[in-house]
C-alpha atoms as a PDB file:
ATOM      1  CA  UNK A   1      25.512  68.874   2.518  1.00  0.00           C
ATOM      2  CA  UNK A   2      29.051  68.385   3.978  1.00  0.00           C
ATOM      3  CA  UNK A   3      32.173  67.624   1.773  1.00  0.00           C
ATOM      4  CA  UNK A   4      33.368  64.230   1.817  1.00  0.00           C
ATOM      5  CA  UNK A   5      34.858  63.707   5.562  1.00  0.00           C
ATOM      6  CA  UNK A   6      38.531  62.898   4.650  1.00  0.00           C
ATOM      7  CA  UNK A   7      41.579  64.345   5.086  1.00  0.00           C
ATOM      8  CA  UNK A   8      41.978  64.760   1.141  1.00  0.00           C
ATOM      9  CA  UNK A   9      41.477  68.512  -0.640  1.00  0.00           C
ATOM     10  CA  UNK A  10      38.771  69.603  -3.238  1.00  0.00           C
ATOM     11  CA  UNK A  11      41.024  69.007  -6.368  1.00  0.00           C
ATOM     12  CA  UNK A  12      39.780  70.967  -9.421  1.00  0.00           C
ATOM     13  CA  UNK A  13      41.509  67.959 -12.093  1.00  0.00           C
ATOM     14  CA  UNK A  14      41.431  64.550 -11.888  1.00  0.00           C
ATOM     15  CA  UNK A  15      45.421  64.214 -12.973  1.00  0.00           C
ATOM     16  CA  UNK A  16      46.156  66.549  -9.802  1.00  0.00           C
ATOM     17  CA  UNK A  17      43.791  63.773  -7.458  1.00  0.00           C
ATOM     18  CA  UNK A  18      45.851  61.645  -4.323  1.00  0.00           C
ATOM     19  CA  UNK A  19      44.107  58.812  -2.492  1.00  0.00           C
ATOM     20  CA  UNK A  20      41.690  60.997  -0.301  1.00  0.00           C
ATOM     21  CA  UNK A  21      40.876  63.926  -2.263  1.00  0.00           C
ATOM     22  CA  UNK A  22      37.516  64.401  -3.812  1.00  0.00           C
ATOM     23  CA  UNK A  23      35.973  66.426  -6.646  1.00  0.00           C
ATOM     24  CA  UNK A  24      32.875  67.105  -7.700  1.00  0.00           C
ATOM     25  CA  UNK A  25      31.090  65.022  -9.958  1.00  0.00           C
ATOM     26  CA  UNK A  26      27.613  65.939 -11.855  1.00  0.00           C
ATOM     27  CA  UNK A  27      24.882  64.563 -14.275  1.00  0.00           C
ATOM     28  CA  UNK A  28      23.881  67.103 -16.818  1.00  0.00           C
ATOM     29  CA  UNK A  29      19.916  65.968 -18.093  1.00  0.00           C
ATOM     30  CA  UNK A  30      19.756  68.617 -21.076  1.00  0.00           C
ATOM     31  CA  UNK A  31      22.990  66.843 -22.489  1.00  0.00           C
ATOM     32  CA  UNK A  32      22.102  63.560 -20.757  1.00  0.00           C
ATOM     33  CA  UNK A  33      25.664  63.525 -19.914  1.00  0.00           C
ATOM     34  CA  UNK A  34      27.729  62.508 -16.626  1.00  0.00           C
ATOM     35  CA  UNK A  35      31.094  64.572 -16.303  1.00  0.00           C
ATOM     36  CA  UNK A  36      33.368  66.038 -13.516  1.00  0.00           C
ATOM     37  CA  UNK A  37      35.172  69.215 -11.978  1.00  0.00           C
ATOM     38  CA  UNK A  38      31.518  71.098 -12.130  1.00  0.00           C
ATOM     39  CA  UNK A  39      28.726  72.240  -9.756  1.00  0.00           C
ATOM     40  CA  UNK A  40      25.690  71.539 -11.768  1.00  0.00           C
ATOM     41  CA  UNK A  41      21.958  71.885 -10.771  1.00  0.00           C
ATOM     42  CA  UNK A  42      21.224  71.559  -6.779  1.00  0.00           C
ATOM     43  CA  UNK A  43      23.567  68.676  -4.554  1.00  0.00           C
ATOM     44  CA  UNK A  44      21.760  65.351  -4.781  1.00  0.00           C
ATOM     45  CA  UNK A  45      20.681  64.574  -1.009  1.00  0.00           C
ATOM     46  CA  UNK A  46      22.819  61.741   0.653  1.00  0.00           C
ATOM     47  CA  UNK A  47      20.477  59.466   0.101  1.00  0.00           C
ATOM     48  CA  UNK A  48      20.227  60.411  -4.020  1.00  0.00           C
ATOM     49  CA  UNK A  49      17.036  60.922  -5.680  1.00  0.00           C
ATOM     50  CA  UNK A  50      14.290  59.257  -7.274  1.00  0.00           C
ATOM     51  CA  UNK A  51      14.750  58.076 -10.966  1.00  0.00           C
ATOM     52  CA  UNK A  52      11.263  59.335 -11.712  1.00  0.00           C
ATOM     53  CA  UNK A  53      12.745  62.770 -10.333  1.00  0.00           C
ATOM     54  CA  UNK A  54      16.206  62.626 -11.525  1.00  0.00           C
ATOM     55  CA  UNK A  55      17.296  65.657 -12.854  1.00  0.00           C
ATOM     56  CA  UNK A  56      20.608  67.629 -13.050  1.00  0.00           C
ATOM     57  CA  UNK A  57      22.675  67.701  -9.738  1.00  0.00           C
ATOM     58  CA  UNK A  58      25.984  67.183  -8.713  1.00  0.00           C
ATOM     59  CA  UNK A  59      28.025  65.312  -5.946  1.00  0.00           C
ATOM     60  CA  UNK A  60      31.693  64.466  -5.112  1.00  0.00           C
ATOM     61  CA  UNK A  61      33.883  61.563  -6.699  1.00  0.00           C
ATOM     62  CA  UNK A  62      36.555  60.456  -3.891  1.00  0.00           C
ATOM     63  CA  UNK A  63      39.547  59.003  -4.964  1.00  0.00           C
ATOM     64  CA  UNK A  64      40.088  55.136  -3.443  1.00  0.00           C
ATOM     65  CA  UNK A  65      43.158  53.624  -5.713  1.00  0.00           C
ATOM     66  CA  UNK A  66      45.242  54.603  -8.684  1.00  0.00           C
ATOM     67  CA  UNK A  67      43.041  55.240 -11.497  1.00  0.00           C
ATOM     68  CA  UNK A  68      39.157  54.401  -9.226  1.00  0.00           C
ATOM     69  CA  UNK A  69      37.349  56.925  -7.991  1.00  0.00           C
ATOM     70  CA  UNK A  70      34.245  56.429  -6.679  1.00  0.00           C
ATOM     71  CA  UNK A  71      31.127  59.032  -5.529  1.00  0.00           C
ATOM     72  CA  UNK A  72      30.419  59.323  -2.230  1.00  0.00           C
ATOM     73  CA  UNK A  73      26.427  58.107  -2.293  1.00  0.00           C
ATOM     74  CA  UNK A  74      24.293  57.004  -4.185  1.00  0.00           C
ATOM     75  CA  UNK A  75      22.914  59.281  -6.545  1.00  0.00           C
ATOM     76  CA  UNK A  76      20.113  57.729  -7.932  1.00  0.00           C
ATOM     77  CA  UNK A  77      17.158  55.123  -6.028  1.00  0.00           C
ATOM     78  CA  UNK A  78      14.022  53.561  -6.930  1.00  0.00           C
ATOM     79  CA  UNK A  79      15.808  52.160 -10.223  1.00  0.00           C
ATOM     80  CA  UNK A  80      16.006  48.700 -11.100  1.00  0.00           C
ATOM     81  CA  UNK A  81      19.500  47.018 -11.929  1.00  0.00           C
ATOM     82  CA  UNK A  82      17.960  46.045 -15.738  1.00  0.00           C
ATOM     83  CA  UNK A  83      16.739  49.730 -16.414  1.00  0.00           C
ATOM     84  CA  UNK A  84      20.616  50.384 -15.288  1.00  0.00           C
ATOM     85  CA  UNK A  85      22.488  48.301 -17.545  1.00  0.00           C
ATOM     86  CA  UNK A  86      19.932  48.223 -20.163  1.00  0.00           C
ATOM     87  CA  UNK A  87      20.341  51.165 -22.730  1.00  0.00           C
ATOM     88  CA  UNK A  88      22.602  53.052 -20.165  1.00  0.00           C
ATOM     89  CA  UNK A  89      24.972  49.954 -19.459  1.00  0.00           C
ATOM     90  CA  UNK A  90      26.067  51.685 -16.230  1.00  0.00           C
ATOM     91  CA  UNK A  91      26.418  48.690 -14.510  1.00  0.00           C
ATOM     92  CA  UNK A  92      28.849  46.537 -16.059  1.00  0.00           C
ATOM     93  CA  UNK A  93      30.420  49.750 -17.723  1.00  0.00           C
ATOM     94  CA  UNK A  94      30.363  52.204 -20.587  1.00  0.00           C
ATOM     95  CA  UNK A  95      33.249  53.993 -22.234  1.00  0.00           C
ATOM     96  CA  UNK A  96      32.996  57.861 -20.945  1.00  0.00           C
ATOM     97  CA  UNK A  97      35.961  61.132 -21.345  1.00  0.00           C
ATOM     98  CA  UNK A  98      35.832  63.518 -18.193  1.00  0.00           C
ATOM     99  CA  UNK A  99      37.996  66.308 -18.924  1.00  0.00           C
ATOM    100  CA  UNK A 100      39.762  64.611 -21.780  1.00  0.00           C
ATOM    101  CA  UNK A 101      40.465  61.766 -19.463  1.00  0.00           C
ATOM    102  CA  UNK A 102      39.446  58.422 -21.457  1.00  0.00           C
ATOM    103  CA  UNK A 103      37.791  55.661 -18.866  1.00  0.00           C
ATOM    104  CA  UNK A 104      34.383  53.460 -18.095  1.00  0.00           C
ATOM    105  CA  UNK A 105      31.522  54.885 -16.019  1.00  0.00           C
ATOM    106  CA  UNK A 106      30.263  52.061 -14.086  1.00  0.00           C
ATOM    107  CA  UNK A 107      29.137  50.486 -10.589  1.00  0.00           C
ATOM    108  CA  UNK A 108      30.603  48.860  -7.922  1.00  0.00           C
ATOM    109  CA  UNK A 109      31.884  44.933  -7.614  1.00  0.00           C
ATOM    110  CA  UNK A 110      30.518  43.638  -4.096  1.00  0.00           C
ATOM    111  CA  UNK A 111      31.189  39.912  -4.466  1.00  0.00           C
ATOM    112  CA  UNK A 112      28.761  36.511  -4.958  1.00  0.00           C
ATOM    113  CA  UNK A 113      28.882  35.088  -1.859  1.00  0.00           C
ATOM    114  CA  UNK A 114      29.847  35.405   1.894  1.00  0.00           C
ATOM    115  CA  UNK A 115      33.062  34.768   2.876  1.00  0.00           C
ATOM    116  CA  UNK A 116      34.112  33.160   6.114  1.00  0.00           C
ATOM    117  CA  UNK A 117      37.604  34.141   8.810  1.00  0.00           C
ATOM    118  CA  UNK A 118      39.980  32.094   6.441  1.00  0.00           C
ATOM    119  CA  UNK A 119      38.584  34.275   3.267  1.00  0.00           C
ATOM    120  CA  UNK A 120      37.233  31.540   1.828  1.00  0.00           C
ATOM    121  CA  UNK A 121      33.939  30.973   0.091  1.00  0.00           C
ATOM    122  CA  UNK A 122      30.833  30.831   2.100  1.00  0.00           C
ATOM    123  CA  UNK A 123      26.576  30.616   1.408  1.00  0.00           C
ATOM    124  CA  UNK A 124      26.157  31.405   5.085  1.00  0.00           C
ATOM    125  CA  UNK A 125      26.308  34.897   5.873  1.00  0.00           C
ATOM    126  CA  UNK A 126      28.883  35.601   8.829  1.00  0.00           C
ATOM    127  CA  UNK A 127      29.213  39.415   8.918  1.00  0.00           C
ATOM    128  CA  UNK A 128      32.699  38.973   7.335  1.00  0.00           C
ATOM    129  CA  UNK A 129      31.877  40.527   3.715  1.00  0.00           C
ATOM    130  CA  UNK A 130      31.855  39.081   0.153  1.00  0.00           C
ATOM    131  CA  UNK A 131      33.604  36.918  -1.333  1.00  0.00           C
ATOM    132  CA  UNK A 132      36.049  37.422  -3.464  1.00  0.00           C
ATOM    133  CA  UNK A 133      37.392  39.590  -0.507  1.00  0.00           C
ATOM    134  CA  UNK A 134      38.649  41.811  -3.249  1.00  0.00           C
ATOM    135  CA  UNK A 135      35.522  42.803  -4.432  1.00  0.00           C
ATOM    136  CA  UNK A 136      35.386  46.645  -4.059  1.00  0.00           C
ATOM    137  CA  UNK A 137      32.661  47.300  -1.860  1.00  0.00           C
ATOM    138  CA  UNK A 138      34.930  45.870   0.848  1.00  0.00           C
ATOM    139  CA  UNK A 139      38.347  46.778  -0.349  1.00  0.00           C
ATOM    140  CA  UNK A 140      37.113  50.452  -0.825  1.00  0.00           C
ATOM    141  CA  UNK A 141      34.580  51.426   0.876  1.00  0.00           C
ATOM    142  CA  UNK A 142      34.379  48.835   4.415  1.00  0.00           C
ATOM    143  CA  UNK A 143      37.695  49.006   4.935  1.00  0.00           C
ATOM    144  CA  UNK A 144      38.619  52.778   3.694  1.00  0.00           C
ATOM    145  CA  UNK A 145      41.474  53.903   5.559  1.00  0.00           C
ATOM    146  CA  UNK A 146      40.482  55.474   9.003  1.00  0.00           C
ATOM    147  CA  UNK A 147      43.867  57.311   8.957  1.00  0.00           C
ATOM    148  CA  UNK A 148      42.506  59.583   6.398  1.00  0.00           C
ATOM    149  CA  UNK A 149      38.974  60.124   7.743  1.00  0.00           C
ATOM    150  CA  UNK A 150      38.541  63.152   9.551  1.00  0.00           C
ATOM    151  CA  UNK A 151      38.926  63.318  13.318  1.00  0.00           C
ATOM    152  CA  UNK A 152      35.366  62.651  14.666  1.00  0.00           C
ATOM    153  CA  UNK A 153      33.952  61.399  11.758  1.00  0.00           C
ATOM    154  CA  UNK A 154      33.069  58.079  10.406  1.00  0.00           C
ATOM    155  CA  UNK A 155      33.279  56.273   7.416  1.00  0.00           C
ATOM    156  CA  UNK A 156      29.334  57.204   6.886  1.00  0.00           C
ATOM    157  CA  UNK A 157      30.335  60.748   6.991  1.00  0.00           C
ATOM    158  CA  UNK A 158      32.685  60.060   3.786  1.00  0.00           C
ATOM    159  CA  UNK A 159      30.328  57.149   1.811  1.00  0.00           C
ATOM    160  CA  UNK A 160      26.773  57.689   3.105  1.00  0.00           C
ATOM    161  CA  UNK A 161      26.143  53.780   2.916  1.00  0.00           C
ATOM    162  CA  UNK A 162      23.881  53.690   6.223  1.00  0.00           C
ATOM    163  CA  UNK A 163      20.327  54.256   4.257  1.00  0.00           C
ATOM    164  CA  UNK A 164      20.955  53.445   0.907  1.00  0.00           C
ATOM    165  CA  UNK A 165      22.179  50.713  -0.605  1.00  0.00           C
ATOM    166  CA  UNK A 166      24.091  50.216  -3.519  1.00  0.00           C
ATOM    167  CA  UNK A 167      23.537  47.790  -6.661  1.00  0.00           C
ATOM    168  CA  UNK A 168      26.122  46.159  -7.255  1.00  0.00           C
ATOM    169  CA  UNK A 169      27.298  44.036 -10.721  1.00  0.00           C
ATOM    170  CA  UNK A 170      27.098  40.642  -9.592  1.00  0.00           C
ATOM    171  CA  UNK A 171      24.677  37.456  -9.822  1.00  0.00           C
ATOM    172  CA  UNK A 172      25.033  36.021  -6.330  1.00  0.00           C
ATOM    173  CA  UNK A 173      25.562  32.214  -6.274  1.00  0.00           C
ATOM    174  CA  UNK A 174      22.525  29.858  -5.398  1.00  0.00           C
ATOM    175  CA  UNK A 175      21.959  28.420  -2.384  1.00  0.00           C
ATOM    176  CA  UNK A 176      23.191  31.677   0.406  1.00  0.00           C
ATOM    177  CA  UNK A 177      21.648  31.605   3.752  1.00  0.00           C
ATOM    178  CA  UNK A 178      21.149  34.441   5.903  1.00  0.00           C
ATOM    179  CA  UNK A 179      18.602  36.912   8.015  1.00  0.00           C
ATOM    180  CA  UNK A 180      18.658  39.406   4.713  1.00  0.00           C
ATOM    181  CA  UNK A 181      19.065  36.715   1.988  1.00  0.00           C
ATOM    182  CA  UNK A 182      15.777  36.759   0.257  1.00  0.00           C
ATOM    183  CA  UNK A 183      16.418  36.009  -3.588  1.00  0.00           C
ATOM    184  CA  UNK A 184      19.664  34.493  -4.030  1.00  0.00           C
ATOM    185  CA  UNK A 185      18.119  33.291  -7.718  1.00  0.00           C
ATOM    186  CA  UNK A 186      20.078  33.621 -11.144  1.00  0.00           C
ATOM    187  CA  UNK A 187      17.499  36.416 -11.554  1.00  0.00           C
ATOM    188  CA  UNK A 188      18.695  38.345  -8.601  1.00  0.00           C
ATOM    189  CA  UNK A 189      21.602  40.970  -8.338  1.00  0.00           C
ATOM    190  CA  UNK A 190      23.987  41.751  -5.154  1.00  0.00           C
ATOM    191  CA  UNK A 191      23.415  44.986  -3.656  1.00  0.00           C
ATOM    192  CA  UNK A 192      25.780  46.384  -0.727  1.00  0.00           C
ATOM    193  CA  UNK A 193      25.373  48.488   2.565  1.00  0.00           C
ATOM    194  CA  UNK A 194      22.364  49.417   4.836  1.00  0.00           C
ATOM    195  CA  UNK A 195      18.977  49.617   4.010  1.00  0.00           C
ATOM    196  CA  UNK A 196      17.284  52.563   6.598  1.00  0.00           C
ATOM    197  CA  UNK A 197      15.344  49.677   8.422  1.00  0.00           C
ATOM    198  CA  UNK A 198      18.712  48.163   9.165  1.00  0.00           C
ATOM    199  CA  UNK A 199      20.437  51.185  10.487  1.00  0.00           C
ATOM    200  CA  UNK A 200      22.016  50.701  13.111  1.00  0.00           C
ATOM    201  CA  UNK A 201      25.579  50.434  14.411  1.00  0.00           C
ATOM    202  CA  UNK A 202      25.735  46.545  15.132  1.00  0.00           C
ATOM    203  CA  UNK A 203      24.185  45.809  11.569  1.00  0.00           C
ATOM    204  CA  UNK A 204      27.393  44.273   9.199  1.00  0.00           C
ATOM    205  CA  UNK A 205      28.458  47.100   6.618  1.00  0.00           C
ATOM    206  CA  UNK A 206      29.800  43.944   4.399  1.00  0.00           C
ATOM    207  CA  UNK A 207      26.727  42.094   4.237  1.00  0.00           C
ATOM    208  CA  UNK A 208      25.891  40.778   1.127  1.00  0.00           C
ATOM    209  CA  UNK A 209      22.424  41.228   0.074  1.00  0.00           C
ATOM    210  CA  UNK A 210      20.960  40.003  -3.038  1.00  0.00           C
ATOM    211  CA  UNK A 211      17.495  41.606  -4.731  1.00  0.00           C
ATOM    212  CA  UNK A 212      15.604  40.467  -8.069  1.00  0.00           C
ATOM    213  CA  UNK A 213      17.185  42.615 -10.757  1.00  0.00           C
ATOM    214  CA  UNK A 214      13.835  43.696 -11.893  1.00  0.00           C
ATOM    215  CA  UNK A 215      12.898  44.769  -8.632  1.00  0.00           C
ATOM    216  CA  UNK A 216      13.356  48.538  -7.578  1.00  0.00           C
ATOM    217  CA  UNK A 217      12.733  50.107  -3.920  1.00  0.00           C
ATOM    218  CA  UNK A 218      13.888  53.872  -2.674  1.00  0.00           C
ATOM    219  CA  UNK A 219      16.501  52.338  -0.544  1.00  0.00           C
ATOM    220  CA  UNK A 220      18.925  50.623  -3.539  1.00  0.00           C
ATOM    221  CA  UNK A 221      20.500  52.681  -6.057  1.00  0.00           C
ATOM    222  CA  UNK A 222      23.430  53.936  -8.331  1.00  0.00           C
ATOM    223  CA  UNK A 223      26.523  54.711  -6.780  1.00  0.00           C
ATOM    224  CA  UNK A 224      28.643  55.990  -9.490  1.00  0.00           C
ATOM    225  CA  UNK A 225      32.170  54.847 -10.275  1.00  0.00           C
ATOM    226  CA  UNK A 226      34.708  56.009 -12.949  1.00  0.00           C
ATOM    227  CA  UNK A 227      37.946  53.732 -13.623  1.00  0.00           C
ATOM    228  CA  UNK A 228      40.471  55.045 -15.810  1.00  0.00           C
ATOM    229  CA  UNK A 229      44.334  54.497 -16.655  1.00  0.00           C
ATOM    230  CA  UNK A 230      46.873  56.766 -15.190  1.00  0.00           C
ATOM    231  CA  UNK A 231      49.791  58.071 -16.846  1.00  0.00           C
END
């Protein structure tokens, strides 16, 4: 598969890592361990692999803000959002060291609710992404820079969020209203991006689309994300 399509380099370290640049990230099953820097096992697809399958394989981290980087898919479907932050808490967040570099492995934000033109709250979905606005599936990956996405390219060519979506750490609020709001329950969880039945080029990136959290299809997953504190 192609390298992340920005303008940013292949770094080798973390601490050498500017807005843009990538570096690969990997799952190691013998050690059951997550890590960076490494080619490990085959590239997961674009579309990451089954959690019945999932075995070692590695992919690329891209660096969105000081101290977040996130991968560039999903690199696991099929798994539920309880399996996720049950004994591997890799939802709301565990404590991991990459290269000697202390910080949490965890998922995305993506928001509880729609949000309307003003930014303010809304249950009715009006393609203008979740709210908070500052939830990171929109501050990072719908409105990535296009200045530092290749020429030609797309912002699917950096985050592969057409046919996969992924889970994201919220409860959405009761009561949302929309053409893909199906279980906005306290037992359901928001997920972000395209499904592959959805994909198509008019279809909202920034809709916000919440999914029982013990419910599990091949077309929501884990997108990884590692935080840590600069120095």
């Amino acid at each position: 598969m192609p390298i992340p399509a920005t303008i940013g380099q292949l770094r080798t370290r973390i601490q050498d890592m500017q807005i843009g640049d990538y570096i690969y990230g990997f799952y190691d099953k013998s050690l059951s361990r997550w890590g960076v820097g490494a080619q490990k096992g085959p590239e997961y697809p674009i579309n990451g692999q089954a959690a019945a399958a999932f075995d070692t394989g590695y992919f690329y981290y891209i660096k969105v803000d000081i101290g977040l980087l996130v991968a560039d898919r999903v690199v696991q479907h099929s798994v539920t959002w309880d399996s996720l932050n049950g004994s591997s808490r890799i939802i709301q967040g565990r404590p991991e060291v990459f290269e000697g570099i202390s910080g949490t492995l965890r998922s995305l934000t993506g928001g509880v609710a729609f949000t309307d033109a003003k930014g303010d709250f809304s249950l009715t979905d009006m393609g203008l992404g979740g709210w908070p606005t500052n939830n990171e599936w929109d501050k990072y990956i719908a409105n990535f820079p296009v200045t530092i996405i290749q020429l030609g390219k797309n912002l699917d060519d950096v985050f592969h969020w057409r046919e996969v979506q992924s889970w994201c750490q919220e409860t959405p609020v009761t009561g949302l209203t929309g053409p893909h709001v199906f279980h906005a329950t306290p037992a359901a969880r928001v997920r972000r991006g395209n499904p592959k039945a959805f994909n198509n080029s008019d279809y909202p990136i920034t809709s916000v689309s919440p999914t029982l959290s013990s419910q599990s299809f091949n077309y929501i997953g884990f997108r990884p994300v590692f935080e840590y504190k600069e120095v």
